[in-house]
ModelCIF file with pLDDT and N, C-alpha, C, O atoms, coordinates in Angstrom:
data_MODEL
#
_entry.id   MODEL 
#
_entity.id                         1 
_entity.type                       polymer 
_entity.pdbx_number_of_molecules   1 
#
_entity_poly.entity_id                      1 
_entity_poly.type                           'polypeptide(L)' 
_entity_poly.nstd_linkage                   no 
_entity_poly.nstd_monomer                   no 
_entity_poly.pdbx_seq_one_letter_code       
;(UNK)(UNK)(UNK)(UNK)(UNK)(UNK)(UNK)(UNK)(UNK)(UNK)(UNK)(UNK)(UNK)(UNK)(UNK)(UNK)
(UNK)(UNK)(UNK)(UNK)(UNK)(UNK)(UNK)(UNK)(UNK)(UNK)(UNK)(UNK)(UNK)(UNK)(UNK)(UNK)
(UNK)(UNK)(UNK)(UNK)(UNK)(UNK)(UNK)(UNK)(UNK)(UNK)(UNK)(UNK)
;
_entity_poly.pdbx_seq_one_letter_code_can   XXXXXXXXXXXXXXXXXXXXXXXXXXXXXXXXXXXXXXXXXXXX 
_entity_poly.pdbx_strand_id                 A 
#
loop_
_entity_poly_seq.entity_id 
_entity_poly_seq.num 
_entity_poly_seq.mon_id 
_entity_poly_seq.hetero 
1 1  UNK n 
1 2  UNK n 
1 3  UNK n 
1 4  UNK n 
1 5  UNK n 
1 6  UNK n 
1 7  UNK n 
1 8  UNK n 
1 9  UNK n 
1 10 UNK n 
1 11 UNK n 
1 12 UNK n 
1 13 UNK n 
1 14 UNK n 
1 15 UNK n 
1 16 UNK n 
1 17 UNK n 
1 18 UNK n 
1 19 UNK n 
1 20 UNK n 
1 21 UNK n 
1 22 UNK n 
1 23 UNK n 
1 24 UNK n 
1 25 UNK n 
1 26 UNK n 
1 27 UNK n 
1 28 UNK n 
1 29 UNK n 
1 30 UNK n 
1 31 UNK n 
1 32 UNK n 
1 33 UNK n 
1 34 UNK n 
1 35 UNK n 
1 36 UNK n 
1 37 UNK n 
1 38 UNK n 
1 39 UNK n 
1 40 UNK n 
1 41 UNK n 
1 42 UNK n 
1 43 UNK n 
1 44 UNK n 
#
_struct_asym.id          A 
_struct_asym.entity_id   1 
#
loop_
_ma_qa_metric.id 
_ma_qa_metric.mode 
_ma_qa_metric.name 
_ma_qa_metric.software_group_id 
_ma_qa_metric.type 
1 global pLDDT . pLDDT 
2 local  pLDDT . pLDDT 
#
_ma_qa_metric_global.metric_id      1 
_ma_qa_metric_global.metric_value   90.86 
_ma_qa_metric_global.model_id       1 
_ma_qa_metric_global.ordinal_id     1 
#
loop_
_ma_qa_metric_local.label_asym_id 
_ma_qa_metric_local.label_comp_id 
_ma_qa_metric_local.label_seq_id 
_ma_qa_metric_local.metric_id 
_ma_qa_metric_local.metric_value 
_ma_qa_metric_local.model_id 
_ma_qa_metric_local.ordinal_id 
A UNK 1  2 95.00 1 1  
A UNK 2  2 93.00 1 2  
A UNK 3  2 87.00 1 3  
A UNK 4  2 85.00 1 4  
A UNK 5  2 76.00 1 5  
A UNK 6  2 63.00 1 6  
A UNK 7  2 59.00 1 7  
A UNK 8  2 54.00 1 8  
A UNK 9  2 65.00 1 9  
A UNK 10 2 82.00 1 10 
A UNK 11 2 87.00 1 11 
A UNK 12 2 92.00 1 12 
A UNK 13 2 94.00 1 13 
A UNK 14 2 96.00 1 14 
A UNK 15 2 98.00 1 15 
A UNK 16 2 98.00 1 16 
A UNK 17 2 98.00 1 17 
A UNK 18 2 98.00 1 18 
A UNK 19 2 97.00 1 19 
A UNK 20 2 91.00 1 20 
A UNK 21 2 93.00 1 21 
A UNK 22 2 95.00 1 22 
A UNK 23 2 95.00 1 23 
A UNK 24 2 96.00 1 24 
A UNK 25 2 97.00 1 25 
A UNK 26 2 98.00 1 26 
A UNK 27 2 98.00 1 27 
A UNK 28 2 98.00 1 28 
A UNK 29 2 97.00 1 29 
A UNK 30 2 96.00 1 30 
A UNK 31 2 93.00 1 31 
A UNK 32 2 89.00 1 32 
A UNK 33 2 89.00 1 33 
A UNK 34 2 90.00 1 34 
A UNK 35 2 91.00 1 35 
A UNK 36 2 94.00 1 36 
A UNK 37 2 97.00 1 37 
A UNK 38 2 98.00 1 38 
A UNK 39 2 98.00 1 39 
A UNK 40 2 98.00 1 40 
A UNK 41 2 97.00 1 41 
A UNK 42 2 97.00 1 42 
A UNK 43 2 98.00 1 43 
A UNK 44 2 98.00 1 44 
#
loop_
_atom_site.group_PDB 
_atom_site.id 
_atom_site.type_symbol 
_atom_site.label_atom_id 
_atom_site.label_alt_id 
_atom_site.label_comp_id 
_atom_site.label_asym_id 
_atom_site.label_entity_id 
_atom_site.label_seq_id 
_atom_site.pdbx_PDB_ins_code 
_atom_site.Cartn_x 
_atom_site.Cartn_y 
_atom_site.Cartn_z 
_atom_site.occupancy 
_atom_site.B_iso_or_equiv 
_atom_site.pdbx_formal_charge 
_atom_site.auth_seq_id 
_atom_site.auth_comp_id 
_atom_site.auth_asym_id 
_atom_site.auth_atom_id 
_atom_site.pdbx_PDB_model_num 
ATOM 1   N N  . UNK A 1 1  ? 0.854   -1.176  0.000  1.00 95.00 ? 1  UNK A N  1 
ATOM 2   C CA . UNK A 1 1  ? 0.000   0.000   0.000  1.00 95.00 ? 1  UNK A CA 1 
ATOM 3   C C  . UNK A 1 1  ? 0.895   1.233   0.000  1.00 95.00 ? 1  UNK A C  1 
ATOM 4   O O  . UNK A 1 1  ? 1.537   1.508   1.014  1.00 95.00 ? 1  UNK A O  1 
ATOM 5   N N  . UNK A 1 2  ? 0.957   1.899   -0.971 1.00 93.00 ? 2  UNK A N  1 
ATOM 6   C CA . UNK A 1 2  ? 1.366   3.137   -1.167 1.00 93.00 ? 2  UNK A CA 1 
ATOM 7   C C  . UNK A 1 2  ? 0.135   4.619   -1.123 1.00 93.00 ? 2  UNK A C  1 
ATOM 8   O O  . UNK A 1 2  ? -0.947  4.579   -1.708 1.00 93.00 ? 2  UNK A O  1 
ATOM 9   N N  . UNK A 1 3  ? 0.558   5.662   -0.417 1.00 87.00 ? 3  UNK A N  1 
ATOM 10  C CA . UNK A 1 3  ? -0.309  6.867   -0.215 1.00 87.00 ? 3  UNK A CA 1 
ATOM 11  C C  . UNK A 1 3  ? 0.838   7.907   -0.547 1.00 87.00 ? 3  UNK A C  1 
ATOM 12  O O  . UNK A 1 3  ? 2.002   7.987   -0.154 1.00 87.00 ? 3  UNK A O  1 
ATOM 13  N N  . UNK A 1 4  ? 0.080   8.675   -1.416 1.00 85.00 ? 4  UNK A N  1 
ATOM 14  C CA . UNK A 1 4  ? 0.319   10.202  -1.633 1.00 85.00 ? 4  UNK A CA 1 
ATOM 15  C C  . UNK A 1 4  ? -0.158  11.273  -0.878 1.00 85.00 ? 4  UNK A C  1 
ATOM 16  O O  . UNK A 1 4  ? -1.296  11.239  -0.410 1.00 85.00 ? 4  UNK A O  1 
ATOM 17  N N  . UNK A 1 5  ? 0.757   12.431  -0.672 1.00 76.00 ? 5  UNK A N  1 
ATOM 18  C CA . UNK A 1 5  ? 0.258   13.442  0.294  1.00 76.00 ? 5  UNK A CA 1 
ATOM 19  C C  . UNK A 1 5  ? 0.134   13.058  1.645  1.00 76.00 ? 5  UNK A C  1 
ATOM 20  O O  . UNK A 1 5  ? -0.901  13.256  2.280  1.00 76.00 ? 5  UNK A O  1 
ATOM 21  N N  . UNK A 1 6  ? 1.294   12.437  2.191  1.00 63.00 ? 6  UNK A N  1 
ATOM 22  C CA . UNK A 1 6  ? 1.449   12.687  3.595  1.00 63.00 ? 6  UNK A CA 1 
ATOM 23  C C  . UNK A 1 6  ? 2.663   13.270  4.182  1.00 63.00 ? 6  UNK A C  1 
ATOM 24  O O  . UNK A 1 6  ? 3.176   13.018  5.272  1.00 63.00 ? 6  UNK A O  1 
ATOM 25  N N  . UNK A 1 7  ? 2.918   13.837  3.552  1.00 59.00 ? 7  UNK A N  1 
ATOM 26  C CA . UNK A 1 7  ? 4.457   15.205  3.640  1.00 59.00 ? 7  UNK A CA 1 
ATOM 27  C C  . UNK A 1 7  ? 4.031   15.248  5.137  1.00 59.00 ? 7  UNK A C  1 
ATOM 28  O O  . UNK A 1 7  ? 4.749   14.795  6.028  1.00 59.00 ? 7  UNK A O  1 
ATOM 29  N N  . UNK A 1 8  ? 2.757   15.850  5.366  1.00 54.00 ? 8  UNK A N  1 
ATOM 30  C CA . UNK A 1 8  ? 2.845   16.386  6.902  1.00 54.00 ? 8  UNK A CA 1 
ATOM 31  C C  . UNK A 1 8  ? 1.875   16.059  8.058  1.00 54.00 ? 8  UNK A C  1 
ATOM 32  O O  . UNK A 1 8  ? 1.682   16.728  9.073  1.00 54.00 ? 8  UNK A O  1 
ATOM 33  N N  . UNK A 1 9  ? 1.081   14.434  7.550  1.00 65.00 ? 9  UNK A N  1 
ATOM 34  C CA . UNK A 1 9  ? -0.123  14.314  8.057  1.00 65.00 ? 9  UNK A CA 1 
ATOM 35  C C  . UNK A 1 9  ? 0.252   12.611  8.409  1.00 65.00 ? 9  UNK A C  1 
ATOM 36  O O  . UNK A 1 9  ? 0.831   11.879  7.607  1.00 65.00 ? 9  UNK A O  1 
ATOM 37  N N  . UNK A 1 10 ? -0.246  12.159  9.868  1.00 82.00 ? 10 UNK A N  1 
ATOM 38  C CA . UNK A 1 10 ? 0.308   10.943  10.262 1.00 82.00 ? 10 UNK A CA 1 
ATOM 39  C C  . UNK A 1 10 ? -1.069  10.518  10.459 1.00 82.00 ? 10 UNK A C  1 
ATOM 40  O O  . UNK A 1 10 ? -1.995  11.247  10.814 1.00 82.00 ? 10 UNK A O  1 
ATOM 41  N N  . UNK A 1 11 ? -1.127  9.220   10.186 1.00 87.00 ? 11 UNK A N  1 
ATOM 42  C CA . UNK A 1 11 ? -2.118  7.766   9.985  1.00 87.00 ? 11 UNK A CA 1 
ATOM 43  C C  . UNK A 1 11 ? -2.035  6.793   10.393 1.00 87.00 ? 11 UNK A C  1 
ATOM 44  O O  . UNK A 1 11 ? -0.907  6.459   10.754 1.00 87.00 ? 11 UNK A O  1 
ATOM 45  N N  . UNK A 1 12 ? -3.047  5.912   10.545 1.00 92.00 ? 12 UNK A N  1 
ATOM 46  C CA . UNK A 1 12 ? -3.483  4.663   11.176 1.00 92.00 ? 12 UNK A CA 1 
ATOM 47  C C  . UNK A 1 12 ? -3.150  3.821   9.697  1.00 92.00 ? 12 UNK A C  1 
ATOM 48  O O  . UNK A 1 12 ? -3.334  4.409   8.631  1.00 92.00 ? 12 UNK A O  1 
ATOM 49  N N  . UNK A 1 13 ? -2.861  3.007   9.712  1.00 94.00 ? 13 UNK A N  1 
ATOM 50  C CA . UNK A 1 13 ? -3.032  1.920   8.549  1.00 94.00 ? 13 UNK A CA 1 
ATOM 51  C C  . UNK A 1 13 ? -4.120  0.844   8.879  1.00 94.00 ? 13 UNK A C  1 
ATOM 52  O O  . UNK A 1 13 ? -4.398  0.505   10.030 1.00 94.00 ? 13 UNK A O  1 
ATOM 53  N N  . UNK A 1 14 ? -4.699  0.346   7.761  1.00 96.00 ? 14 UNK A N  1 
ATOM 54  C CA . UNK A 1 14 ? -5.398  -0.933  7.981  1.00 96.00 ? 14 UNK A CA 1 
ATOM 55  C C  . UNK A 1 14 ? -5.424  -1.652  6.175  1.00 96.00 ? 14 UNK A C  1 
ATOM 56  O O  . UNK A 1 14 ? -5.199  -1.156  5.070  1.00 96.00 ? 14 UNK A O  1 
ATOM 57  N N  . UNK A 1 15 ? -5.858  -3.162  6.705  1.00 98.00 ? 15 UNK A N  1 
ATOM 58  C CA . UNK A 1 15 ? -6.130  -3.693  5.216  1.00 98.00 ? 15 UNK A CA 1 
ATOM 59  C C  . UNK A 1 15 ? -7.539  -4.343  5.641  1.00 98.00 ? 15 UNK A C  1 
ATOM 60  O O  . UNK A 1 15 ? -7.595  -4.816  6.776  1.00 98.00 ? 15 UNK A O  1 
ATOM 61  N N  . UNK A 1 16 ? -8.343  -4.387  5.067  1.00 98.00 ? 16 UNK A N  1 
ATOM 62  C CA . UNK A 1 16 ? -9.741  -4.576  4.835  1.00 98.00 ? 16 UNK A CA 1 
ATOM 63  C C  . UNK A 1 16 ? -10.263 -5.178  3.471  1.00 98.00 ? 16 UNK A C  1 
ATOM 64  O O  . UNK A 1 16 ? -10.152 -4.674  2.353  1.00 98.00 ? 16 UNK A O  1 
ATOM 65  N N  . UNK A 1 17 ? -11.051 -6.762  3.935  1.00 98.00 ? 17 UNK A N  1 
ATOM 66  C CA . UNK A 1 17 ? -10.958 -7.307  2.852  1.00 98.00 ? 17 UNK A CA 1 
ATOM 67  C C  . UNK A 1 17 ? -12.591 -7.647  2.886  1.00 98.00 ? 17 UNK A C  1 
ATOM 68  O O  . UNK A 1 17 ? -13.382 -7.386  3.793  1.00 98.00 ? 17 UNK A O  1 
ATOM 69  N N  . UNK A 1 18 ? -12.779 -8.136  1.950  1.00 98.00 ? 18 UNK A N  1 
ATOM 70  C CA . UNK A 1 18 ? -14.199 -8.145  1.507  1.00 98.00 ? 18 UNK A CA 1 
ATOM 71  C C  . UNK A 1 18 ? -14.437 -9.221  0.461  1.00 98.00 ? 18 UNK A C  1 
ATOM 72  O O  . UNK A 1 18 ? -14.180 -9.129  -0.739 1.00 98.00 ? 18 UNK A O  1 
ATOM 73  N N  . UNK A 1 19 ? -15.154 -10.621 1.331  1.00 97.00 ? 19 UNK A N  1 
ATOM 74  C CA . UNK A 1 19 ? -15.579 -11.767 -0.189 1.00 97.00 ? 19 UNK A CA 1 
ATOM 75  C C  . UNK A 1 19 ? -17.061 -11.813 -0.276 1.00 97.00 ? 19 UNK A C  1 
ATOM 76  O O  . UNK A 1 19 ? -17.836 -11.126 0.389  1.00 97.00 ? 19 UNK A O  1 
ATOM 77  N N  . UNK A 1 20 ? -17.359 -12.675 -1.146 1.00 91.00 ? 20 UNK A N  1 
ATOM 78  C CA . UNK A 1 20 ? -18.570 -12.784 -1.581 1.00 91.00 ? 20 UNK A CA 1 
ATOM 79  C C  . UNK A 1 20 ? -19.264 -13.321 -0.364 1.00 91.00 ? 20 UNK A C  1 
ATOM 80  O O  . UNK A 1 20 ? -18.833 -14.159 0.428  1.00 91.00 ? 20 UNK A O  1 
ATOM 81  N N  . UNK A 1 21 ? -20.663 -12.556 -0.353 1.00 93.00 ? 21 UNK A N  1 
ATOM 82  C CA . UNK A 1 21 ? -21.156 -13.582 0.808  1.00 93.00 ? 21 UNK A CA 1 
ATOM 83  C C  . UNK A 1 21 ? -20.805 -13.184 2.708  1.00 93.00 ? 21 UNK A C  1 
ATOM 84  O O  . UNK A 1 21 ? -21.593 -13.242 3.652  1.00 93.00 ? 21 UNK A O  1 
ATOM 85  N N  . UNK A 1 22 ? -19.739 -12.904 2.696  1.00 95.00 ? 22 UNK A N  1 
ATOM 86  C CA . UNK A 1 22 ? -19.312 -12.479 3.911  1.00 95.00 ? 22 UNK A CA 1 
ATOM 87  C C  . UNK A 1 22 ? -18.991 -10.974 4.244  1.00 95.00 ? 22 UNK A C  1 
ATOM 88  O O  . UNK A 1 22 ? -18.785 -10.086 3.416  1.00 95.00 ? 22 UNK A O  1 
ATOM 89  N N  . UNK A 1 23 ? -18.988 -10.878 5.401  1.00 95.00 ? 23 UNK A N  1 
ATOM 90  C CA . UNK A 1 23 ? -19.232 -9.362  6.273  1.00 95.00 ? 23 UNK A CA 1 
ATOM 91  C C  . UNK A 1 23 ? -17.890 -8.682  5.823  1.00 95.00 ? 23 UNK A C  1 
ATOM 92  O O  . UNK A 1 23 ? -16.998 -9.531  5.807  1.00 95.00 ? 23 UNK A O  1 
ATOM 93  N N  . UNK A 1 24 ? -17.315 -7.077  5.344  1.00 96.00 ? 24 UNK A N  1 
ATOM 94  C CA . UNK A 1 24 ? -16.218 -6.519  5.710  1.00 96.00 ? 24 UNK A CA 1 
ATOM 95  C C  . UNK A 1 24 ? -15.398 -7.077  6.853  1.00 96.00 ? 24 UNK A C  1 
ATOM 96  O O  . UNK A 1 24 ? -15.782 -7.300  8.002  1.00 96.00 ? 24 UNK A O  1 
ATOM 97  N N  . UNK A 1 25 ? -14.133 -7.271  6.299  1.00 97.00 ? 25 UNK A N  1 
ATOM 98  C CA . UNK A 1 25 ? -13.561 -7.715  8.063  1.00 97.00 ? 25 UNK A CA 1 
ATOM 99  C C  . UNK A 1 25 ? -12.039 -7.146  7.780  1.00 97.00 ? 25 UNK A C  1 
ATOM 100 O O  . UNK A 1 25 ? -11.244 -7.544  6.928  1.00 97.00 ? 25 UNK A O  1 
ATOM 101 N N  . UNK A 1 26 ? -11.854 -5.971  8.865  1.00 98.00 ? 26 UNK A N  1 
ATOM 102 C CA . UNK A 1 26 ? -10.271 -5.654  9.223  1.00 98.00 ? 26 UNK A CA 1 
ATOM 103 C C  . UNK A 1 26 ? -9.401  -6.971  9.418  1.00 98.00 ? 26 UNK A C  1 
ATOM 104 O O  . UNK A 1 26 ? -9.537  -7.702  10.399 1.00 98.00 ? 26 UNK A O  1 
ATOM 105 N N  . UNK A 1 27 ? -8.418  -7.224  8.306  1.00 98.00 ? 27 UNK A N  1 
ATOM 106 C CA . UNK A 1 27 ? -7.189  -8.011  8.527  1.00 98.00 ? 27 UNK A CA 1 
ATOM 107 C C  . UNK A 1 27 ? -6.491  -7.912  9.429  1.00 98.00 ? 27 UNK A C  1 
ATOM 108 O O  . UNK A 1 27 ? -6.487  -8.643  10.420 1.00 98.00 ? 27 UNK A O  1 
ATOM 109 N N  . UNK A 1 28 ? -5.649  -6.791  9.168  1.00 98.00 ? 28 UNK A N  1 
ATOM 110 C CA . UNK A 1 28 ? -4.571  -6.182  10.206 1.00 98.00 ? 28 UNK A CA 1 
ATOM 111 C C  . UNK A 1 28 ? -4.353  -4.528  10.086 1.00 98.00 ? 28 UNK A C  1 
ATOM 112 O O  . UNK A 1 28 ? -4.638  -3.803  9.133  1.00 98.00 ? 28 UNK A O  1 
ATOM 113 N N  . UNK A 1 29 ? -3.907  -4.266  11.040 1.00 97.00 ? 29 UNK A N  1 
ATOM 114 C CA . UNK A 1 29 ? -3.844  -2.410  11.162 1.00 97.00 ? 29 UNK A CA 1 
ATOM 115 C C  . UNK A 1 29 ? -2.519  -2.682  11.884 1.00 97.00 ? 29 UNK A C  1 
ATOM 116 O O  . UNK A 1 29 ? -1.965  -3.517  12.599 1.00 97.00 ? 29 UNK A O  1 
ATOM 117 N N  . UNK A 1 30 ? -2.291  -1.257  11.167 1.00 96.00 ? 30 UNK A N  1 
ATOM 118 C CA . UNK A 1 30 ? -0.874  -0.932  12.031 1.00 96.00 ? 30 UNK A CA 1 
ATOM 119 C C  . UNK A 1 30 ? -0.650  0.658   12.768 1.00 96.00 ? 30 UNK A C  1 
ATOM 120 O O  . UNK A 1 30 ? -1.669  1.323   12.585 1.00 96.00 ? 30 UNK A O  1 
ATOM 121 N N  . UNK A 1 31 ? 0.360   1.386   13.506 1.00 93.00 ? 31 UNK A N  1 
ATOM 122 C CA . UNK A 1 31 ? 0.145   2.086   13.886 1.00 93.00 ? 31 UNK A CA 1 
ATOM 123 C C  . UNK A 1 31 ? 1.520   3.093   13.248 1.00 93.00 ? 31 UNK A C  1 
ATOM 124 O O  . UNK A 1 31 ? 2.431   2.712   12.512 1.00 93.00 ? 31 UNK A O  1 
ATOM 125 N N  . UNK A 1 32 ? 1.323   4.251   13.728 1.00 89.00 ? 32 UNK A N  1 
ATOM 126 C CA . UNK A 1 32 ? 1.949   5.358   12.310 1.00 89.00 ? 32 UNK A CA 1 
ATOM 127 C C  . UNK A 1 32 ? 3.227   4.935   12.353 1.00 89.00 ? 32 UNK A C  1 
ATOM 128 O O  . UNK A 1 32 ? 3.895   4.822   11.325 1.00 89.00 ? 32 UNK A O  1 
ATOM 129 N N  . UNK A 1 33 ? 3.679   4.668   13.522 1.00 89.00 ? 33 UNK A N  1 
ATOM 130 C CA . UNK A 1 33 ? 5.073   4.541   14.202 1.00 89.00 ? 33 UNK A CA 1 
ATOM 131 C C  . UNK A 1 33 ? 5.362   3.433   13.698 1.00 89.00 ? 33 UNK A C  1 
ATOM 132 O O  . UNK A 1 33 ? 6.577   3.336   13.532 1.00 89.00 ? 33 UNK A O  1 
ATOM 133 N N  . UNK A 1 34 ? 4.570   2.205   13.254 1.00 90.00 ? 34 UNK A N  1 
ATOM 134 C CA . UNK A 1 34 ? 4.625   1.263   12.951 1.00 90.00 ? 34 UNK A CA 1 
ATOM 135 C C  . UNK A 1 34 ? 5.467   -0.186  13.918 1.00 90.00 ? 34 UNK A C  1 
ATOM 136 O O  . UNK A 1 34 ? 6.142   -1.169  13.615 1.00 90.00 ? 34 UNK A O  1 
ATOM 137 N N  . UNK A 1 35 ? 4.773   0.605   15.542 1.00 91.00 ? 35 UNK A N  1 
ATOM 138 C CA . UNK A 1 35 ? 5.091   -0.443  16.294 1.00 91.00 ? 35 UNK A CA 1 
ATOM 139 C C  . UNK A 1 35 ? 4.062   -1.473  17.162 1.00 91.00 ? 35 UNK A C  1 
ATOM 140 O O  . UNK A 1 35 ? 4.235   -2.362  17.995 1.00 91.00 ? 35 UNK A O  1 
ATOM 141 N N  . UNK A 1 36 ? 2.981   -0.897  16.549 1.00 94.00 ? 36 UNK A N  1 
ATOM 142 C CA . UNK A 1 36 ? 1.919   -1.527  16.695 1.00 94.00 ? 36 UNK A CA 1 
ATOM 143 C C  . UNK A 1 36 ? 0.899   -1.877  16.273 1.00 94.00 ? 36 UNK A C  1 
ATOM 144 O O  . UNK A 1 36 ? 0.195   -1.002  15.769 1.00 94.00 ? 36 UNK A O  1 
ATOM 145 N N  . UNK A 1 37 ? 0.427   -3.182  16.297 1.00 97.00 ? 37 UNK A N  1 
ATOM 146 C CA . UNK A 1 37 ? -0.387  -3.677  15.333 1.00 97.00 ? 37 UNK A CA 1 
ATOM 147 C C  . UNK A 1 37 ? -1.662  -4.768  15.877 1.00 97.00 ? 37 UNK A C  1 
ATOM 148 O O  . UNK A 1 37 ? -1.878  -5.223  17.000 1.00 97.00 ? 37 UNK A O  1 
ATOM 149 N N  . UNK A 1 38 ? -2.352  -4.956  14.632 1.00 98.00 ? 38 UNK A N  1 
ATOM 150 C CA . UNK A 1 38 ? -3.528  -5.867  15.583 1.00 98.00 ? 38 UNK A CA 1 
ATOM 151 C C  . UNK A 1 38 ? -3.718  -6.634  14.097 1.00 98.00 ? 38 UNK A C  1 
ATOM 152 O O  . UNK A 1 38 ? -3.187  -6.440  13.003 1.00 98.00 ? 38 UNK A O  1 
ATOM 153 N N  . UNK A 1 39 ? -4.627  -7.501  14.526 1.00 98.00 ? 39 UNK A N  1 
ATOM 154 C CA . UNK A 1 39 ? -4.847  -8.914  13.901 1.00 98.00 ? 39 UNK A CA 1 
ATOM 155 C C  . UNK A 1 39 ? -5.690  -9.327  13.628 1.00 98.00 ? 39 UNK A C  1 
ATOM 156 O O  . UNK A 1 39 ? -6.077  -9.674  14.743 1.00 98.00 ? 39 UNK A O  1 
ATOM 157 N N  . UNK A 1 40 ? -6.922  -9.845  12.546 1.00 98.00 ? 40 UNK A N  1 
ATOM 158 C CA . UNK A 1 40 ? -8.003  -11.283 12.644 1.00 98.00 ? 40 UNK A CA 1 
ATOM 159 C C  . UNK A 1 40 ? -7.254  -12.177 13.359 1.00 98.00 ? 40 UNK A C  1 
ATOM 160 O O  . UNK A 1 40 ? -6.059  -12.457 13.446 1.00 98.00 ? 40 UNK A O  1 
ATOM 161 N N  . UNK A 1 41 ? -8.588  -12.659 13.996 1.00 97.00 ? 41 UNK A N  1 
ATOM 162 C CA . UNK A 1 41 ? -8.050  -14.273 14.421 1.00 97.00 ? 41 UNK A CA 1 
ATOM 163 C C  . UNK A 1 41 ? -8.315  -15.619 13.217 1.00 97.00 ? 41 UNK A C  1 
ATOM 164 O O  . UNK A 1 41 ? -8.108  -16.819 13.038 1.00 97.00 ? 41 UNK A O  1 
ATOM 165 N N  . UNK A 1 42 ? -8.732  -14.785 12.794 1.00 97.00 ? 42 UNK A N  1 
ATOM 166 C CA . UNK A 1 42 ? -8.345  -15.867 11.268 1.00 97.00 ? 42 UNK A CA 1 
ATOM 167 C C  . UNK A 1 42 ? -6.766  -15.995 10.989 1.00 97.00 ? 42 UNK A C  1 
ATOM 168 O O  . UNK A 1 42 ? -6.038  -16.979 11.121 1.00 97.00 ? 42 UNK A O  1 
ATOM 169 N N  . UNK A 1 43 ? -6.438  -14.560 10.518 1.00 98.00 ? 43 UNK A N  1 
ATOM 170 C CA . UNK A 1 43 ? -5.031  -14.796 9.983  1.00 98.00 ? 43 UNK A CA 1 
ATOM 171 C C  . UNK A 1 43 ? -3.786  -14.794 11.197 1.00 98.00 ? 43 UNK A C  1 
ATOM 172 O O  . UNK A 1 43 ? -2.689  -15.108 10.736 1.00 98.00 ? 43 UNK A O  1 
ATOM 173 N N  . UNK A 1 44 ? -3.798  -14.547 12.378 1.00 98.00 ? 44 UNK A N  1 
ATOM 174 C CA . UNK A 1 44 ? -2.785  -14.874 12.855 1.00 98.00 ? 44 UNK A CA 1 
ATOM 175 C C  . UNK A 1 44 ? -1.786  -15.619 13.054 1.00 98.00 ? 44 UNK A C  1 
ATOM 176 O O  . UNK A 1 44 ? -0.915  -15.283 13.856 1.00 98.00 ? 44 UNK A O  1 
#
């Protein structure tokens, strides 16, 4: 995942996936610092 225009603006990351049939569900997120993170308990 690449983003443009954050010269001066700090963010949450996440990946969010979506299949047929089933609910939106957050994968994993990370944090700006990128020392923290969270998980499905699917994919862990």
């Amino acid at each position: 995942c690449v983003a443009s225009g954050y010269s001066y603006v700090s963010a949450t990351t996440g990946w969010v996936r979506q299949a047929p049939g089933k609910e939106r569900e957050l994968v994993a997120g990370i944090g700006w610092e990128g020392q923290q993170s969270t998980y499905a308990d699917t994919v862990k």
